[in-house]
Protein backbone atom coordinates (compact mmCIF):
# COMPACT_ATOMS: atom_id res chain seq x y z
CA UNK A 1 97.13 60.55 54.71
CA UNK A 2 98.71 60.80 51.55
CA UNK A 3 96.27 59.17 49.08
CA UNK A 4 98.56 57.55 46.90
CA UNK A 5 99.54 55.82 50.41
CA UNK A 6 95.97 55.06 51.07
CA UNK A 7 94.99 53.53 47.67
CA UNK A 8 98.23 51.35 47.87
CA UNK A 9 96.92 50.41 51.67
CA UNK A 10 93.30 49.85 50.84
CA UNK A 11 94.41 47.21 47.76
CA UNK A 12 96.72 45.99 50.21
CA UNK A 13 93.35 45.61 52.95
CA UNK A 14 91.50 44.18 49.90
CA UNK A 15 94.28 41.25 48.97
CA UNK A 16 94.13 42.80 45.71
CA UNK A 17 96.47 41.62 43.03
CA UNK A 18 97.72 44.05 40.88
CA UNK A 19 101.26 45.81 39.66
CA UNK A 20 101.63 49.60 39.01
CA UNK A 21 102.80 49.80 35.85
CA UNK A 22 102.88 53.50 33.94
CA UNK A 23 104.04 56.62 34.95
CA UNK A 24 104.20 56.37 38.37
CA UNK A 25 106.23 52.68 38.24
CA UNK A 26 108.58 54.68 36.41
CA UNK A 27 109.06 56.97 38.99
CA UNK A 28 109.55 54.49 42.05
CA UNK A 29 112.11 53.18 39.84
CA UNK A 30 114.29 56.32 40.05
CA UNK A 31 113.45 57.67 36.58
CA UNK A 32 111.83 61.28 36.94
CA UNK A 33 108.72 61.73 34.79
CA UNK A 34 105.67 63.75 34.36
CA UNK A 35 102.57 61.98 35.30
CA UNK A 36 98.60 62.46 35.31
CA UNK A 37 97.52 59.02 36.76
CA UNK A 38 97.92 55.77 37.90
CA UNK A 39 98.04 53.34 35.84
CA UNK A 40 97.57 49.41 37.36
CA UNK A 41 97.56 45.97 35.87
CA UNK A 42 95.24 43.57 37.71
CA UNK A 43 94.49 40.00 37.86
CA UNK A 44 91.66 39.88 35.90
CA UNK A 45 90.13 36.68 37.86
CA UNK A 46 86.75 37.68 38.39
CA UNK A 47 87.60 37.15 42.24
CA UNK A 48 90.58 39.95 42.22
CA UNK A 49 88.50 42.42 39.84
CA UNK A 50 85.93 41.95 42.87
CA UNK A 51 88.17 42.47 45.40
CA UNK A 52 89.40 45.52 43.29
CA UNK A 53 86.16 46.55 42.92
CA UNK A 54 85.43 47.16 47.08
CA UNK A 55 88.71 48.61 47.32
CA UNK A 56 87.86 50.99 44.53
CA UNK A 57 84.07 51.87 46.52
CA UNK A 58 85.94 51.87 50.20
CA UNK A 59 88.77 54.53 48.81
CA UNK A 60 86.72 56.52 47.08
CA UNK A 61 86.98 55.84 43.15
CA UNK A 62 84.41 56.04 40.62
CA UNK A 63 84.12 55.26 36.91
CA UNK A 64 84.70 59.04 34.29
CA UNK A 65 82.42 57.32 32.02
CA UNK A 66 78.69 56.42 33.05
CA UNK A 67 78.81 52.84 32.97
CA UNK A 68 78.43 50.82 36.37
CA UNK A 69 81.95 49.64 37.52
CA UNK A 70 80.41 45.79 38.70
CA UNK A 71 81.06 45.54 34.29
CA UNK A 72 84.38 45.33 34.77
CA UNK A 73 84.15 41.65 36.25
CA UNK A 74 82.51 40.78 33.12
CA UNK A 75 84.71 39.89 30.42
CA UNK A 76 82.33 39.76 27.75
CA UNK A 77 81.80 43.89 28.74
CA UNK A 78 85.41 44.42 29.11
CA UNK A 79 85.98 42.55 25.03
CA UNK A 80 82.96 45.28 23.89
CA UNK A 81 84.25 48.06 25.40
CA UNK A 82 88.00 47.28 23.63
CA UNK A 83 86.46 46.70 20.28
CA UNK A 84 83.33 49.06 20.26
CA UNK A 85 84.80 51.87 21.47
CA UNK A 86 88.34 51.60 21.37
CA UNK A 87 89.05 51.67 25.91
CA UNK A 88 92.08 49.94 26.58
CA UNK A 89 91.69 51.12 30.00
CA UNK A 90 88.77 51.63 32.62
CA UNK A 91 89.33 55.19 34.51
CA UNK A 92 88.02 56.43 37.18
CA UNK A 93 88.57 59.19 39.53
CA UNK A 94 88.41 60.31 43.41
CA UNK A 95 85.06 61.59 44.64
CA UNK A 96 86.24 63.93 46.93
CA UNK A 97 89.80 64.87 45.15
CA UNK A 98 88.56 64.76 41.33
CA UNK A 99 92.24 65.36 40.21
CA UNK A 100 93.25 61.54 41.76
CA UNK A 101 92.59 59.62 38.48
CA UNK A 102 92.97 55.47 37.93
CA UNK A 103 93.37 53.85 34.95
CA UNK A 104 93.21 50.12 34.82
CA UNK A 105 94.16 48.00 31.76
CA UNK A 106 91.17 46.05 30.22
CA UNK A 107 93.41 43.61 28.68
CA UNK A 108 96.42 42.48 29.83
CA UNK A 109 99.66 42.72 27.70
CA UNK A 110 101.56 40.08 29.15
CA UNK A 111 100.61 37.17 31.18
CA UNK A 112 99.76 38.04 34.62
CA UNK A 113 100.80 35.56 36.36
CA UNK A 114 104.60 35.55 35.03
CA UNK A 115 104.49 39.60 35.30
CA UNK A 116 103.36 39.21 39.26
CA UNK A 117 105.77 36.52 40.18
CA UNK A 118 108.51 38.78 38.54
CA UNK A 119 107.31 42.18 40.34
CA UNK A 120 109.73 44.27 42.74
CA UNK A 121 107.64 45.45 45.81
CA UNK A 122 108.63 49.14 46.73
CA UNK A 123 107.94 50.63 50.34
CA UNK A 124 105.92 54.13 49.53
CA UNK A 125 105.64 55.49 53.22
CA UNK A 126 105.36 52.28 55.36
CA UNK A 127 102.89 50.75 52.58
CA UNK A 128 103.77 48.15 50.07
CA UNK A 129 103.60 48.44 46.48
CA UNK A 130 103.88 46.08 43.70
CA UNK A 131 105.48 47.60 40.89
CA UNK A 132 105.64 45.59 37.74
CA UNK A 133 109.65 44.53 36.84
CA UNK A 134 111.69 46.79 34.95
CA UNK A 135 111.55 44.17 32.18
CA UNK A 136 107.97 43.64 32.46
CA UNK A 137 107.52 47.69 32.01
CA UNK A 138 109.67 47.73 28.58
CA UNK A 139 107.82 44.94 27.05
CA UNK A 140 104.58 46.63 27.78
CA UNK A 141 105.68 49.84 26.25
CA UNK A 142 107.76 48.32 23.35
CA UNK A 143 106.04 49.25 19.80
CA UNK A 144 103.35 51.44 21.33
CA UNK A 145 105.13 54.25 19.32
CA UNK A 146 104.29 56.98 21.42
CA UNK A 147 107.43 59.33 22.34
CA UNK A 148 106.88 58.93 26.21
CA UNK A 149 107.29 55.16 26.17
CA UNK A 150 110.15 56.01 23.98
CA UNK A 151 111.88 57.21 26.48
CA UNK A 152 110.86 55.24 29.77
CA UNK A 153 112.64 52.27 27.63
CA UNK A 154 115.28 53.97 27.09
CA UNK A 155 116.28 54.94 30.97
CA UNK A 156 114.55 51.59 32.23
CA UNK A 157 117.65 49.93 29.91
CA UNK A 158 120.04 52.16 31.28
CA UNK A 159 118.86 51.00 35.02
CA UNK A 160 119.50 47.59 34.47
CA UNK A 161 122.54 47.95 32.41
CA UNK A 162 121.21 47.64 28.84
CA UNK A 163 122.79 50.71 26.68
CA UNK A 164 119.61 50.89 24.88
CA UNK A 165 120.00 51.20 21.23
CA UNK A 166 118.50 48.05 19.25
């Protein structure tokens, strides 16, 4: 099975709430791009970063960095981790397929809640995935200042009619 189908299917299994957002949104929106990893947005309810958490075990993923993933349902961890050492996102990769890497943001840029009830829900093979909105994806890469954001914006506008120049 492919495993992007499988970790989309075992967050699925898990009730997991969460919107791709990166990359790889960017892609299932039409938009070719390059791409080392996904990148996800999760309700960060202690209950969903559980359930995240045994989908994460069951598919396979582990944390790059030696710290024990259970931390990420702590939010006092997740605060020390942004302001001690700079990780706006927790990555981790496959076990068996080391090249399969995860990033998940440790602090969400938008509400959650708003961003979810907004999201477009693509079919990747038979399994569902919750993408974040094309709007949702701009603000989150608006004023980032790096290049590659740059341009997602820029053909993200031009999908949804905006002619992109501010």
């Amino acid at each position: 099975m492919n495993l992007l189908k499988e970790l989309f299917a075992v967050l699925a299994r898990e009730e997991v709430r969460y919107l791709l957002v990166g990359g790889v949104a960017v892609n299932l929106y039409g938009i070719e791009r390059a791409t080392g990893d996904i990148d996800l947005m999760i309700d960060l309810q202690e209950d969903n970063i559980r359930s995240f958490i045994r989908a994460a075990d069951s598919f396979g993923l582990a944390p790059r960095v030696p710290v024990n993933i259970e931390d990420l349902a702590d939010e006092d961890t997740r605060t020390a981790w942004r302001e001690e050492k700079g990780m706006l996102v927790f990555s981790l990769f496959h076990r068996k397929h080391s090249y399969m890497l995860v990033d998940v943001l440790t602090e969400l840029p938008v509400d959650f809640g708003e961003a979810y009830s907004q999201r477009s829900t693509r079919d990747v093979d038979g399994v569902p995935v919750d993408v974040a909105s094309i709007p949702t994806l701009i603000a989150m890469k608006e004023g980032t200042g790096r290049p590659q954001d740059e341009a997602d914006i820029h053909h993200l506008r031009e999908l949804i009619g905006e002619d992109g120049d501010d």
